[in-house]
Protein backbone atom coordinates (compact mmCIF):
# COMPACT_ATOMS: atom_id res chain seq x y z
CA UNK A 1 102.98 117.63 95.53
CA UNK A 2 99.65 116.16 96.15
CA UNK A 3 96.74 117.33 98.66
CA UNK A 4 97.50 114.62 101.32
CA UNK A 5 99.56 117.57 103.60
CA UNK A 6 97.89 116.06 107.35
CA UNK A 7 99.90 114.22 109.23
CA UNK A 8 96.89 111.51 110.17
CA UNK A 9 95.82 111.38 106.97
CA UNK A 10 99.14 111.09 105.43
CA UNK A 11 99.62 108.37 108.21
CA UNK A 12 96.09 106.39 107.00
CA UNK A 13 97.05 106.87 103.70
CA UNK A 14 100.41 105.27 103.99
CA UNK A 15 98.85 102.16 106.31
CA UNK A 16 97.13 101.29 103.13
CA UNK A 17 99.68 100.90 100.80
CA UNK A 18 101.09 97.53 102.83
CA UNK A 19 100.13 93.93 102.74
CA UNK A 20 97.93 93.26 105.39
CA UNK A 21 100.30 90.99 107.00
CA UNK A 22 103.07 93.99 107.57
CA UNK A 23 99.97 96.32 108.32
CA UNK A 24 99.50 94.38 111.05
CA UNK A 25 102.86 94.80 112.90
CA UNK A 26 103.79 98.72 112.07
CA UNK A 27 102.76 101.34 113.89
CA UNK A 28 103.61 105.03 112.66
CA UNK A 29 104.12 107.81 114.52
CA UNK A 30 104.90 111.61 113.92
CA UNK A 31 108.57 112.61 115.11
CA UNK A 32 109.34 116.26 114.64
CA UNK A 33 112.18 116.46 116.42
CA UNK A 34 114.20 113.42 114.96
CA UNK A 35 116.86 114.69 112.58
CA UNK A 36 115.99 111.43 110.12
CA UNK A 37 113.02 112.13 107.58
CA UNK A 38 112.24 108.41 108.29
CA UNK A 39 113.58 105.97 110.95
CA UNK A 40 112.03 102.99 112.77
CA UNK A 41 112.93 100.75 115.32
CA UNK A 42 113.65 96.80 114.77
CA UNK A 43 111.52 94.15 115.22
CA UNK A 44 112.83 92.26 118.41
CA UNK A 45 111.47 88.85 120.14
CA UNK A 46 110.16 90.72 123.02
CA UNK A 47 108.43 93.40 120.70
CA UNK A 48 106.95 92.17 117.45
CA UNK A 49 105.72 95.59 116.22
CA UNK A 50 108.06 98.25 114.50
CA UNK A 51 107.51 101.56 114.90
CA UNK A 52 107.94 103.48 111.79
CA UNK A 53 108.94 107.45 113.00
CA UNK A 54 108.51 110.05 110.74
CA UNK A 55 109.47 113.65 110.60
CA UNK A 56 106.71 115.40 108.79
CA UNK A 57 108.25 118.84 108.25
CA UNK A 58 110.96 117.31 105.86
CA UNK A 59 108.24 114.69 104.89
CA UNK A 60 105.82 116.76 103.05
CA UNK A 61 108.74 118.29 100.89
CA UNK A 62 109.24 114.83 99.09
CA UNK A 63 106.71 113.92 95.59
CA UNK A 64 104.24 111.51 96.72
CA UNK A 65 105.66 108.65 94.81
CA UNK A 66 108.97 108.81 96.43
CA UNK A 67 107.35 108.70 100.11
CA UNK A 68 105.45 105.63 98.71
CA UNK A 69 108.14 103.90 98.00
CA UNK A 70 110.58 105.01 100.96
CA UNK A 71 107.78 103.82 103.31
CA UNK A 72 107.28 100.58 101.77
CA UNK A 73 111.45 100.20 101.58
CA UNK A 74 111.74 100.87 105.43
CA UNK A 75 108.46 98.52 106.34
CA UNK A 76 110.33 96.31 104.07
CA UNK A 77 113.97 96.43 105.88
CA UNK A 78 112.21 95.75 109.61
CA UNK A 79 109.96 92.85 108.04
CA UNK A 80 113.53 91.67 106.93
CA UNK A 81 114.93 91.72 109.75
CA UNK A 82 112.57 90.29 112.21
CA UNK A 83 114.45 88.37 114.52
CA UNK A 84 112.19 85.02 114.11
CA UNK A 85 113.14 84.39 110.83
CA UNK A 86 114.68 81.10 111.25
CA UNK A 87 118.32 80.65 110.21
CA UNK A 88 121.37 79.60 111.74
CA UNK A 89 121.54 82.39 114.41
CA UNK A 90 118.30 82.29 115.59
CA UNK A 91 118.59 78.22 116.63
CA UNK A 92 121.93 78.93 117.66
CA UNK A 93 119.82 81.84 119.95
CA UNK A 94 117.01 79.10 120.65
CA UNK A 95 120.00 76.54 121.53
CA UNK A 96 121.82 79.10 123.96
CA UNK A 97 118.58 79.95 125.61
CA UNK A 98 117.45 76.52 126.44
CA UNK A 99 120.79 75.69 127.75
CA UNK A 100 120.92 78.85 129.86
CA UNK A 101 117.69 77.57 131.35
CA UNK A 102 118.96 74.08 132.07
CA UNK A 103 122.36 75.28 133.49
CA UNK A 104 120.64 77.58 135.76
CA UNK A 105 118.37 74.82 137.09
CA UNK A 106 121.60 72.99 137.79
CA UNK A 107 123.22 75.85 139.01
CA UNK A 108 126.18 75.52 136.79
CA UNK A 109 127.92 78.55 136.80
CA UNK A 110 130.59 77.83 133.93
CA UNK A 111 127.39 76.48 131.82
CA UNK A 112 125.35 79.54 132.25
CA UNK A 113 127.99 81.91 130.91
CA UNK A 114 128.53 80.15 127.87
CA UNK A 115 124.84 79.55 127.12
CA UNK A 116 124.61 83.60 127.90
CA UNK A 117 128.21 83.93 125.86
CA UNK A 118 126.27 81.76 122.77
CA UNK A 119 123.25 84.07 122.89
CA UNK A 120 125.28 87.20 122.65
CA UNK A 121 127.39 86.06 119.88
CA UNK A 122 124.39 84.95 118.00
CA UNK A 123 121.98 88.43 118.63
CA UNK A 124 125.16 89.97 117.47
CA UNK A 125 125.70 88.51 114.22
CA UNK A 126 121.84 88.74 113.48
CA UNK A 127 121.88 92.41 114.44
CA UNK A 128 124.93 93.16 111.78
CA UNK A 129 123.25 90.78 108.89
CA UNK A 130 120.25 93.83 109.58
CA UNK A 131 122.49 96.34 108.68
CA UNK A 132 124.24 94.68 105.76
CA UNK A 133 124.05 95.37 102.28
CA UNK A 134 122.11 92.44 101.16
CA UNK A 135 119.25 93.01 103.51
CA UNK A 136 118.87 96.46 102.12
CA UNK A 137 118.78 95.43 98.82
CA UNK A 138 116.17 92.82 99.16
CA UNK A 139 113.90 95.13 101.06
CA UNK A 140 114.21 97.44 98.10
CA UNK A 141 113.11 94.59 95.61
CA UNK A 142 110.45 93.69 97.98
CA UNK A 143 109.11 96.97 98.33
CA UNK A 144 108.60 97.43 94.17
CA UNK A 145 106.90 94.70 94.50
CA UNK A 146 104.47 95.50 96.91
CA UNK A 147 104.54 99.10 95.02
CA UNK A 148 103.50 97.32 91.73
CA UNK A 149 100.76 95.59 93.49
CA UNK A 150 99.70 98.96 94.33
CA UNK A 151 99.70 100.23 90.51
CA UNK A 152 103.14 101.43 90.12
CA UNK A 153 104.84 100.30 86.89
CA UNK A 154 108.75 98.62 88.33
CA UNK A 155 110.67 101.18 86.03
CA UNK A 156 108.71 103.71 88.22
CA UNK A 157 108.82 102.48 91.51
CA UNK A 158 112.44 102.13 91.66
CA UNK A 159 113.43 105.37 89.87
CA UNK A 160 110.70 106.95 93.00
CA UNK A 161 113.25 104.70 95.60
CA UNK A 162 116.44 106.30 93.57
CA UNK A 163 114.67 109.86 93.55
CA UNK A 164 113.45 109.82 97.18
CA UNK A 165 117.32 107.91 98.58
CA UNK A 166 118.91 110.84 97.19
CA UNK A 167 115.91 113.85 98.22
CA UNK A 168 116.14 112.77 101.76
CA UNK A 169 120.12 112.66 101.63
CA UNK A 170 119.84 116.43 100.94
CA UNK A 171 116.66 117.33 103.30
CA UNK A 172 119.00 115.77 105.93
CA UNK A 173 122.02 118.13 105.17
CA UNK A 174 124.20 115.23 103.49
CA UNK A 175 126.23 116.34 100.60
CA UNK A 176 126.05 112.80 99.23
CA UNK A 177 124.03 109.28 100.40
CA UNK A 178 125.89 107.51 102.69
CA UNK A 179 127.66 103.83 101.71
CA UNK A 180 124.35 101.84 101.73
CA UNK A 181 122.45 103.83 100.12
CA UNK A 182 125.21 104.65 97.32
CA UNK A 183 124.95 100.77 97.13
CA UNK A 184 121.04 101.25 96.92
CA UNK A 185 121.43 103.83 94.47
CA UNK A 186 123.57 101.85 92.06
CA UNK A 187 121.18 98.91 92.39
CA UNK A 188 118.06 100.82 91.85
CA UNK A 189 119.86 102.60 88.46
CA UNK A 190 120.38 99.44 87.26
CA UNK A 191 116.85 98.68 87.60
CA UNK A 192 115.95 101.34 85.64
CA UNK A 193 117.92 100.91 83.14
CA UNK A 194 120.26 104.65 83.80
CA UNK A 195 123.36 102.12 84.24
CA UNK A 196 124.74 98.82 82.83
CA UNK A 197 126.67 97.87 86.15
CA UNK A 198 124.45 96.02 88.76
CA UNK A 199 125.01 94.97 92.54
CA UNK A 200 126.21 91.19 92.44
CA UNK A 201 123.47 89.13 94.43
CA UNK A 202 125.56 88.38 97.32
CA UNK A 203 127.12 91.08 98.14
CA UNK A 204 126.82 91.96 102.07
């Protein structure tokens, strides 16, 4: 345990550990009565700061390292995620919108619902990609890497992420991880060489 035990200077000290790009966009806040030991909200069109919530009861009970490394993961996750990204989605979002607009100018009724019918579909989908699998496991990469920019070896950044998946599992009351983060925890033993069988690359 180290002597960082404040919340505001736990919440400075963690600020510095990102890229000053992500820095930029996250705002952390103390949450004591959240049943999470971290949570944070998505990154939406309308709102281009996540807010990273943290419960600093259960926080403080977790090694240093590991709340390094869970931060950066969960920066990480919202920062993959953000809803601008451009992909197929997002210009079928742009595509919906626009037509919305023109519809409405026209006063089309039957075109307005399916531009607002195409925007729904597509926010959908881009909401269930951010909770899939893949996205997780990319933020985890990404986060070791910001970690090892920060002086962490990888070996030791991603046992800390396989350490701290599993602490706050039990700090929570779970008996075991839930399906994600048994996927996270595979991936992450992989990495650290504890077990031969890795993720595949696409899985969702």
């Amino acid at each position: 345990m180290d002597s960082v035990t404040h919340p505001s200077s736990e919440i400075n000290r963690l600020m510095d550990l990102l890229p000053a790009s992500w820095r930029m966009h996250t705002i952390v806040t103390q949450r004591p009565d959240q049943a999470q030991v971290i949570s944070s909200t998505p990154i939406l069109p309308w709102r281009p700061d996540t807010q990273i919530k943290i419960n600093f009861r259960y926080w403080f009970n977790l090694p240093v390292n590991e709340r390094d490394l869970l931060f950066l993961a969960e920066v990480s996750w919202r920062q993959q995620t953000r809803y601008f990204q451009w992909g197929t989605y997002q210009l079928v979002s742009l595509f919906g919108l626009a037509g919305t607009i023109w519809e409405a100018i026209e006063g089309d009724i039957t075109g307005l619902g399916v531009g607002v019918l195409l925007i729904a579909i597509a926010f959908k989908q881009i909401e269930g990609r951010s909770k899939g699998t893949k996205v997780f496991l990319e933020s985890d990469s990404e986060a070791i890497r910001v970690a090892q920019r920060r002086g962490y070896t990888d070996v030791v950044a991603a046992k800390s992420l396989l350490e701290g998946i599993q602490d706050v599992a039990k700090l929570e009351g779970r008996q075991i991880p839930n399906f994600i983060e048994l996927i996270r925890c595979q991936n992450l033993r992989s990495l650290v060489g504890i077990s031969q069988v890795a993720v595949p690359p696409d899985a969702e």
